[in-house]
N, C-alpha and C. Protein backbone atom coordinates (compact mmCIF):
# COMPACT_ATOMS: atom_id res chain seq x y z
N UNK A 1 -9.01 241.23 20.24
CA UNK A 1 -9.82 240.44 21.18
C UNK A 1 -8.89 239.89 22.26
N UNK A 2 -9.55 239.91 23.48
CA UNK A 2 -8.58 239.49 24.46
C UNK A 2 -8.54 238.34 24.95
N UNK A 3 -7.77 237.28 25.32
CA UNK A 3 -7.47 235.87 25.48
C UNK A 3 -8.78 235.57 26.05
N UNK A 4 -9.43 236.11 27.26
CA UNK A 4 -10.56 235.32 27.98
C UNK A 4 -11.89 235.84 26.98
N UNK A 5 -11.78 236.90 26.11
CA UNK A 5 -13.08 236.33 25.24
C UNK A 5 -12.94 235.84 24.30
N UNK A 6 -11.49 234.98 23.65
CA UNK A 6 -11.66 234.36 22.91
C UNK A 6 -11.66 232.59 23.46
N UNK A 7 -11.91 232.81 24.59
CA UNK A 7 -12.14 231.35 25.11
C UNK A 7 -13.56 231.41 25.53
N UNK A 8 -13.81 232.89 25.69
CA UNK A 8 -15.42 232.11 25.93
C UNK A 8 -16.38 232.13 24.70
N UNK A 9 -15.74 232.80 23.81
CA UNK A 9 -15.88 232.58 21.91
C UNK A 9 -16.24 230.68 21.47
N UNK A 10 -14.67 230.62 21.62
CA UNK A 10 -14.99 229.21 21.32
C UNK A 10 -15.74 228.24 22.32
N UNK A 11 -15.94 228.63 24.00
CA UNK A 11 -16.84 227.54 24.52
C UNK A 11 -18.43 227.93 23.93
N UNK A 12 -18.54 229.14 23.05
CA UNK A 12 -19.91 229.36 23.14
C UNK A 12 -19.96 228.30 22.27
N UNK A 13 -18.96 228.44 20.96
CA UNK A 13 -18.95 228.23 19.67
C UNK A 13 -19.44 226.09 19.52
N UNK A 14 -18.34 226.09 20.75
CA UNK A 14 -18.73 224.24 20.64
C UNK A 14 -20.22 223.57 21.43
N UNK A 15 -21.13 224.58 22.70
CA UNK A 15 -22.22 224.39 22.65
C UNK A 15 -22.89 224.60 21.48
N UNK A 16 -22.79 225.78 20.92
CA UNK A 16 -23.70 225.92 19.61
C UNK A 16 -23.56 224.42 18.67
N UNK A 17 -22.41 224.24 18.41
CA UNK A 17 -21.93 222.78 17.63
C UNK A 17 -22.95 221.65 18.40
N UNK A 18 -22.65 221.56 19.43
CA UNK A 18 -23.14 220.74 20.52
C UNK A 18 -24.64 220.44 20.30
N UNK A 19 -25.25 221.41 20.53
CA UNK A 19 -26.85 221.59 20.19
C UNK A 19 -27.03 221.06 18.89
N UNK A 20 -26.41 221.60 17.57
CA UNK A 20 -26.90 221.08 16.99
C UNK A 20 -26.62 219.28 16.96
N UNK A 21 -25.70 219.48 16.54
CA UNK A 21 -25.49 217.43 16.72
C UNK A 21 -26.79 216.84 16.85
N UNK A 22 -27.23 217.50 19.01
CA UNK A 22 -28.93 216.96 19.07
C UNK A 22 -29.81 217.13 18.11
N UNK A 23 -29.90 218.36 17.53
CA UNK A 23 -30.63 218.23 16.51
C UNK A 23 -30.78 217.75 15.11
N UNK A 24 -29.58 217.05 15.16
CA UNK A 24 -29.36 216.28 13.95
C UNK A 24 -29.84 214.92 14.16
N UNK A 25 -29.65 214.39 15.17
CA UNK A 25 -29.80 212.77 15.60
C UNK A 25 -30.82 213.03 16.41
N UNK A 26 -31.38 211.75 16.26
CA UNK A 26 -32.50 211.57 17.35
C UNK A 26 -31.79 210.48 18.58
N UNK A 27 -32.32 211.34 19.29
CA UNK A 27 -32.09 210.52 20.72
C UNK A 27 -31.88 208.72 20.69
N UNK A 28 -33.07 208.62 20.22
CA UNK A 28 -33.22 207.27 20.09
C UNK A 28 -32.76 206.26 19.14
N UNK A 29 -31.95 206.95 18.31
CA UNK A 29 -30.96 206.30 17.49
C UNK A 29 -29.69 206.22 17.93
N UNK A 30 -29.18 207.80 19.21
CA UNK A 30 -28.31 207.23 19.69
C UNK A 30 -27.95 206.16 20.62
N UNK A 31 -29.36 206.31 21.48
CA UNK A 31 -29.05 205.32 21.89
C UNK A 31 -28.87 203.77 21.87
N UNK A 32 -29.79 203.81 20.84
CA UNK A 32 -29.57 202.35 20.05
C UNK A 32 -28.54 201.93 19.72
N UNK A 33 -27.42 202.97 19.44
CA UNK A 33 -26.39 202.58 18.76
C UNK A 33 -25.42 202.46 19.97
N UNK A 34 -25.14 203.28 20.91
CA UNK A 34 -24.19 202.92 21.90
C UNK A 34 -24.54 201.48 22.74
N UNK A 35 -25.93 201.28 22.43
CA UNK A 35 -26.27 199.71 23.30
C UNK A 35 -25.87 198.75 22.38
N UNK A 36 -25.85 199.31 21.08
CA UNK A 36 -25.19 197.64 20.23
C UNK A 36 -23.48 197.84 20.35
N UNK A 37 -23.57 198.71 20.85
CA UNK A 37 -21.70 197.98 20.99
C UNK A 37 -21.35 198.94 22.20
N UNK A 38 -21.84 197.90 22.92
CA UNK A 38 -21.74 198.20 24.09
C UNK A 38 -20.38 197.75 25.30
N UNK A 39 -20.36 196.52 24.88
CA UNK A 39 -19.10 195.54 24.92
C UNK A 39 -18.43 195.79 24.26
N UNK A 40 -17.15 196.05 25.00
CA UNK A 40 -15.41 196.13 24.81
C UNK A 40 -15.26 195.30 23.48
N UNK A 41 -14.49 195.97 22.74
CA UNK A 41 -14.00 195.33 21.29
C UNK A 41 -15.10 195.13 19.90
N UNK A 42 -16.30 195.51 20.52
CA UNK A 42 -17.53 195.83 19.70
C UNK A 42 -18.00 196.42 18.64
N UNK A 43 -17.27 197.56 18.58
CA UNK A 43 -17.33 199.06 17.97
C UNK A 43 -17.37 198.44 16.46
N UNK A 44 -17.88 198.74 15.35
CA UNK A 44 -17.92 198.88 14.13
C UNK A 44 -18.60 200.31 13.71
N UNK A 45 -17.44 200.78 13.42
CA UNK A 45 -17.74 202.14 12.50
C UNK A 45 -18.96 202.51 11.79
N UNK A 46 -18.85 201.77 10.82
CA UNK A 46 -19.64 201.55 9.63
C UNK A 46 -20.82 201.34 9.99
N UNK A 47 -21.12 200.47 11.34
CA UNK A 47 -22.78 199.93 11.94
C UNK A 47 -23.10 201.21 12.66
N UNK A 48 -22.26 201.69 13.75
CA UNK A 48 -22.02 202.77 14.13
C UNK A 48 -22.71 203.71 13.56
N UNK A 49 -22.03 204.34 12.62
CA UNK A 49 -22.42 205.52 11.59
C UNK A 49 -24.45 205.34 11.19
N UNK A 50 -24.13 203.98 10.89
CA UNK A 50 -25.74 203.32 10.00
C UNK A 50 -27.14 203.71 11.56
N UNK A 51 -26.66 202.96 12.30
CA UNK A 51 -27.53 202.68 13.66
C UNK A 51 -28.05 204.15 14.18
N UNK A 52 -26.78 205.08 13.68
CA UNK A 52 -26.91 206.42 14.81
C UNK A 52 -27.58 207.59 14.07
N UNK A 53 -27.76 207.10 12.45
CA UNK A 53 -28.58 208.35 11.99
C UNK A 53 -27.26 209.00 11.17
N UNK A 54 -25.82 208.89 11.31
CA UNK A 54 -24.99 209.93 10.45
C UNK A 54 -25.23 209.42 9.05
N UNK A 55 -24.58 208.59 8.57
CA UNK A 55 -25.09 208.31 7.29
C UNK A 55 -26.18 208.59 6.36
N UNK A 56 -26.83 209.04 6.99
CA UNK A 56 -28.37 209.66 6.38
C UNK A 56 -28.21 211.42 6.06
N UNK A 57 -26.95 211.70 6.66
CA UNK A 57 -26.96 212.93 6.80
C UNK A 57 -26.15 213.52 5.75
N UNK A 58 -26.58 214.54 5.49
CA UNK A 58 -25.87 215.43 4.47
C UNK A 58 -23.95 215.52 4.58
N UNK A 59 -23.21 216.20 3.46
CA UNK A 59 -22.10 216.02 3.89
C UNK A 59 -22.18 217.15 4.60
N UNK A 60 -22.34 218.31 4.76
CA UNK A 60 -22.53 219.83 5.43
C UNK A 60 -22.76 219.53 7.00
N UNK A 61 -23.91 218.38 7.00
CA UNK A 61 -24.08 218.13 8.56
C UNK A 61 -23.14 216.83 9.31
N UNK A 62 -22.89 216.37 8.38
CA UNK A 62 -21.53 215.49 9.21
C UNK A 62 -20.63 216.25 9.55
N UNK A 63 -20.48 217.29 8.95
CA UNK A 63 -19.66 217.98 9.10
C UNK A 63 -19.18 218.91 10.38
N UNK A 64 -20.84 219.05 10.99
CA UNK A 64 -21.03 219.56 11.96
C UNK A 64 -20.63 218.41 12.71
N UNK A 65 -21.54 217.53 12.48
CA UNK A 65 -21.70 216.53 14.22
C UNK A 65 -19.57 216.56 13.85
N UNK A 66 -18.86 216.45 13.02
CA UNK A 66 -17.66 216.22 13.33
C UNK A 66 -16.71 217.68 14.37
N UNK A 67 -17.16 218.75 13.65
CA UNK A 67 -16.88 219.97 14.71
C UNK A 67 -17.58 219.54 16.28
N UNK A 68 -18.46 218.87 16.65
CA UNK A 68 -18.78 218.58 17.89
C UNK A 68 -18.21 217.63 18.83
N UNK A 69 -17.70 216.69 17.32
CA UNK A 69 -16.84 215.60 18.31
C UNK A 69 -15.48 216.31 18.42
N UNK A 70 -14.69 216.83 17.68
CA UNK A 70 -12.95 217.64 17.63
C UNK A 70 -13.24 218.54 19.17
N UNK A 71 -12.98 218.24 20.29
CA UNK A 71 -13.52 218.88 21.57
C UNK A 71 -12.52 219.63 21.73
N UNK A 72 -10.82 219.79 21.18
CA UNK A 72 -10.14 220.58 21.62
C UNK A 72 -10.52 221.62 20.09
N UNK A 73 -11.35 221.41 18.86
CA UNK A 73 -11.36 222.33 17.98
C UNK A 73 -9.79 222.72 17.29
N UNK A 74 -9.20 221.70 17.26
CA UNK A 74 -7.99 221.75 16.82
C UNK A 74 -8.10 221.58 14.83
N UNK A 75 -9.34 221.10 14.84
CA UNK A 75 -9.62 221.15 12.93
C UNK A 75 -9.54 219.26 13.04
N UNK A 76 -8.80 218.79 14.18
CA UNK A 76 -8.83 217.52 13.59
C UNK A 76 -9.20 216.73 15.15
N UNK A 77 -9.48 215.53 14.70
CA UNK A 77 -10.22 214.17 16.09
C UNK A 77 -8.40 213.74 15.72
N UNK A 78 -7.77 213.97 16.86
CA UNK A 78 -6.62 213.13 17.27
C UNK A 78 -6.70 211.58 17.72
N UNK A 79 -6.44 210.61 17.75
CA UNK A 79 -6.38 209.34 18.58
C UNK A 79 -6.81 209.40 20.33
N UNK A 80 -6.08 210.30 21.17
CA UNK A 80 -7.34 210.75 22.20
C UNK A 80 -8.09 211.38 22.29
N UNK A 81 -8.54 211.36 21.25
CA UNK A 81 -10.24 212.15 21.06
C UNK A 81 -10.68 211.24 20.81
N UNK A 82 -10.31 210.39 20.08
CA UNK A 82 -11.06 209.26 19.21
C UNK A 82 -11.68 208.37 20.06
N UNK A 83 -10.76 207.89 21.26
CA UNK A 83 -10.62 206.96 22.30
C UNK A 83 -12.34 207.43 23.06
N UNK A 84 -12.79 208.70 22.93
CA UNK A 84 -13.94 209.32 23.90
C UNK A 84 -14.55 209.75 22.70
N UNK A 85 -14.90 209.27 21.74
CA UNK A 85 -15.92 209.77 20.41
C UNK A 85 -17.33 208.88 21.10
N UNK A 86 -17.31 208.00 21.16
CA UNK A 86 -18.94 207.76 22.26
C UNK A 86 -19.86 208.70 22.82
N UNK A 87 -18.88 209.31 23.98
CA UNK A 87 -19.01 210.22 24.90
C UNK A 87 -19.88 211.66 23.94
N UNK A 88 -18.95 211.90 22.73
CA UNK A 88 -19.50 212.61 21.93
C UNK A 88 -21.05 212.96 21.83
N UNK A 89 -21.13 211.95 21.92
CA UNK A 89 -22.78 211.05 21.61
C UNK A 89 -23.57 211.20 22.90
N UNK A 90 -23.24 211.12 23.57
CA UNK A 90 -24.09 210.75 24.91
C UNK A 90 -22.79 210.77 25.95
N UNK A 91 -23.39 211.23 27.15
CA UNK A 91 -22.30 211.21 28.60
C UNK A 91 -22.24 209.61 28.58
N UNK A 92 -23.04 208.56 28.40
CA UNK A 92 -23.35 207.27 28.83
C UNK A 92 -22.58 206.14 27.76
N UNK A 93 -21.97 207.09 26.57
CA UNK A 93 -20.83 206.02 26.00
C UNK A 93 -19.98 205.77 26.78
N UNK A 94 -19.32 204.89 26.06
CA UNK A 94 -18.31 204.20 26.78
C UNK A 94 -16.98 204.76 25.95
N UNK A 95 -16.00 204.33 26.55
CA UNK A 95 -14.05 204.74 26.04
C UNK A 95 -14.14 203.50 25.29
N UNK A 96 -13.86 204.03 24.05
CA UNK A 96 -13.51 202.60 22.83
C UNK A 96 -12.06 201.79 23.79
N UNK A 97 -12.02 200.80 23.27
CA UNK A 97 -10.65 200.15 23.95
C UNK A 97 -9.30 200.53 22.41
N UNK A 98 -8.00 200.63 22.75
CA UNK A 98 -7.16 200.83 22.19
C UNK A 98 -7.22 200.23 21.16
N UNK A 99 -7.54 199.01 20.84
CA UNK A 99 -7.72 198.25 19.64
C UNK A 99 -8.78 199.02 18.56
N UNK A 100 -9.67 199.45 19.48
CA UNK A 100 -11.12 199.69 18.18
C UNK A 100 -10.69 201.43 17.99
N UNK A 101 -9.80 201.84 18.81
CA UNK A 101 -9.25 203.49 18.63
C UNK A 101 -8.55 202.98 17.63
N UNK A 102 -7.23 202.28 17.54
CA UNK A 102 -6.31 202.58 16.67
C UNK A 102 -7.44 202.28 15.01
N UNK A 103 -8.10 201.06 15.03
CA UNK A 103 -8.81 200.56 14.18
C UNK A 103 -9.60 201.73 13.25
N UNK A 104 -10.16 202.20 14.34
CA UNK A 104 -11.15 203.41 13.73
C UNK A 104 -10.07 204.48 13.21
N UNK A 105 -8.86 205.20 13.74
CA UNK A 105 -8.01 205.70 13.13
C UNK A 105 -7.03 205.14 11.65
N UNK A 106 -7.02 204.10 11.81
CA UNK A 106 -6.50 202.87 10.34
C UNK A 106 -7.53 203.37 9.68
N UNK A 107 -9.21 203.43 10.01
CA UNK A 107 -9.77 203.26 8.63
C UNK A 107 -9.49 204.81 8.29
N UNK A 108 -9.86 205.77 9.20
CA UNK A 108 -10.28 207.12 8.37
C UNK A 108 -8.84 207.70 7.84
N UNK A 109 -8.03 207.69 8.54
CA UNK A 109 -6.47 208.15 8.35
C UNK A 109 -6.15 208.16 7.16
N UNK A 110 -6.58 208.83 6.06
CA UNK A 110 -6.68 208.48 4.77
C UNK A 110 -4.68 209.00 4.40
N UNK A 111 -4.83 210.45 5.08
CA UNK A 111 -2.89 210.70 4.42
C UNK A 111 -1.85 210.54 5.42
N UNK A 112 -2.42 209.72 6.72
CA UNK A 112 -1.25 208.87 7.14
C UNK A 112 -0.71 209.53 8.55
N UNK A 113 -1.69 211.10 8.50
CA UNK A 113 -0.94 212.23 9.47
C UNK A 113 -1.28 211.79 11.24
N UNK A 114 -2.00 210.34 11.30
CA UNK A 114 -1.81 210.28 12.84
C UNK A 114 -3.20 211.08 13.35
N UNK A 115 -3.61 211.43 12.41
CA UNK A 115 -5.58 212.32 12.61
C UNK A 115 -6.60 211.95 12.16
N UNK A 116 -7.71 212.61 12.24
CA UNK A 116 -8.84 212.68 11.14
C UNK A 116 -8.91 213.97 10.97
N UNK A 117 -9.17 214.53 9.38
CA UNK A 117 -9.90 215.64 9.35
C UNK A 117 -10.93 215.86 9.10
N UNK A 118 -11.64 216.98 8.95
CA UNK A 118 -13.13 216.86 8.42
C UNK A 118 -13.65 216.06 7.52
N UNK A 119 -12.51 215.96 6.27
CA UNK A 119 -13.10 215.78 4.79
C UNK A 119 -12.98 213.72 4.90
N UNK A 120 -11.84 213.68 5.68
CA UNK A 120 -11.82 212.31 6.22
C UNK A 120 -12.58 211.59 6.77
N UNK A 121 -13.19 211.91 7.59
CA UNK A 121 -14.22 211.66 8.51
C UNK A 121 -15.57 211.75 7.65
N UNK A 122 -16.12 212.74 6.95
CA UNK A 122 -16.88 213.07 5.97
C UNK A 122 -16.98 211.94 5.11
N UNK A 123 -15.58 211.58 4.21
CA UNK A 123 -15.65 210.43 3.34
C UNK A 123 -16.04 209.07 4.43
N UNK A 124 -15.63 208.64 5.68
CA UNK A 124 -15.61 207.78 6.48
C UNK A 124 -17.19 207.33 6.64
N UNK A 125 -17.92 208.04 7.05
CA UNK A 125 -18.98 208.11 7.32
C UNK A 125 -20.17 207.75 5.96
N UNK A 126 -19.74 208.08 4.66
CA UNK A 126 -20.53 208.22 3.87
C UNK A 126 -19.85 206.95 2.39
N UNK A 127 -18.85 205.88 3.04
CA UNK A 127 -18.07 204.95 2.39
C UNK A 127 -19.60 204.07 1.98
C-alpha cells in the first residue's frame, strides 16, 4: 500500500470512528455536559463521563468514543490531546486549562507512561 492511501485509510478510518461517537451520545447530553463546565478549572471527569452519556456505555463502545478522541491514532490520548478532549465532543468545547489536563492525566495514568490507553481510559470512565 502506498503512503497516500494509507493516509487516506486512516482519515476514512477516524470519520468512521467519528460518526459513530454521534451515534453513541446524544446530542443533548453533550451538550449539557460541556455547559456544566464550562468555566476554566471546572472540568470533573467523573461528572463529565456521568452528564455526557459515556458511563452508560458498554466497555466495547467507550472504546470507540476513545479511538475518536486519540486524533493522531497513535493507540494512546497524550497530554496534548487531552488538553482538546472537549473539542472531541463538539467543535464548541472548550481547551481544558493545564491544571484540569494534568489532573485528568493523574487520574487515568494508571502505569505512569505520561498517556492514556484504551484499557485506561475504559477503566476511567467506568470507576
Amino acid at each position: 500500500m502506498r503512503a497516500i492511501e494509507s493516509v487516506l485509510l486512516a482519515a476514512a478510518l477516524i470519520v468512521a470512528v467519528k460518526m459513530a461517537m454521534k451515534n453513541l451520545l446524544k446530542e443533548d447530553d453533550i451538550k449539557k455536559a460541556l455547559d456544566q463546565f464550562k468555566a476554566a478549572d471546572s472540568f470533573d471527569h467523573k461528572k463529565f463521563f456521568d452528564v455526557v452519556g459515556l458511563k452508560a456505555l458498554s466497555a466495547e463502545n467507550v472504546k470507540l468514543v476513545f479511538k475518536a478522541l486519540d486524533v493522531d491514532a497513535s493507540g494512546f490520548i497524550e497530554e496534548e490531546e487531552l488538553k482538546f478532549v472537549l473539542k472531541g465532543f463538539s467543535a464548541d468545547g472548550r481547551d481544558l486549562t493545564d491544571k484540569e489536563t494534568k489532573a485528568f492525566l493523574t487520574a487515568a495514568d494508571k502505569d505512569g507512561d505520561g498517556k492514556i490507553g484504551i484499557d485506561e481510559f475504559e477503566a476511567l470512565v467506568h470507576e
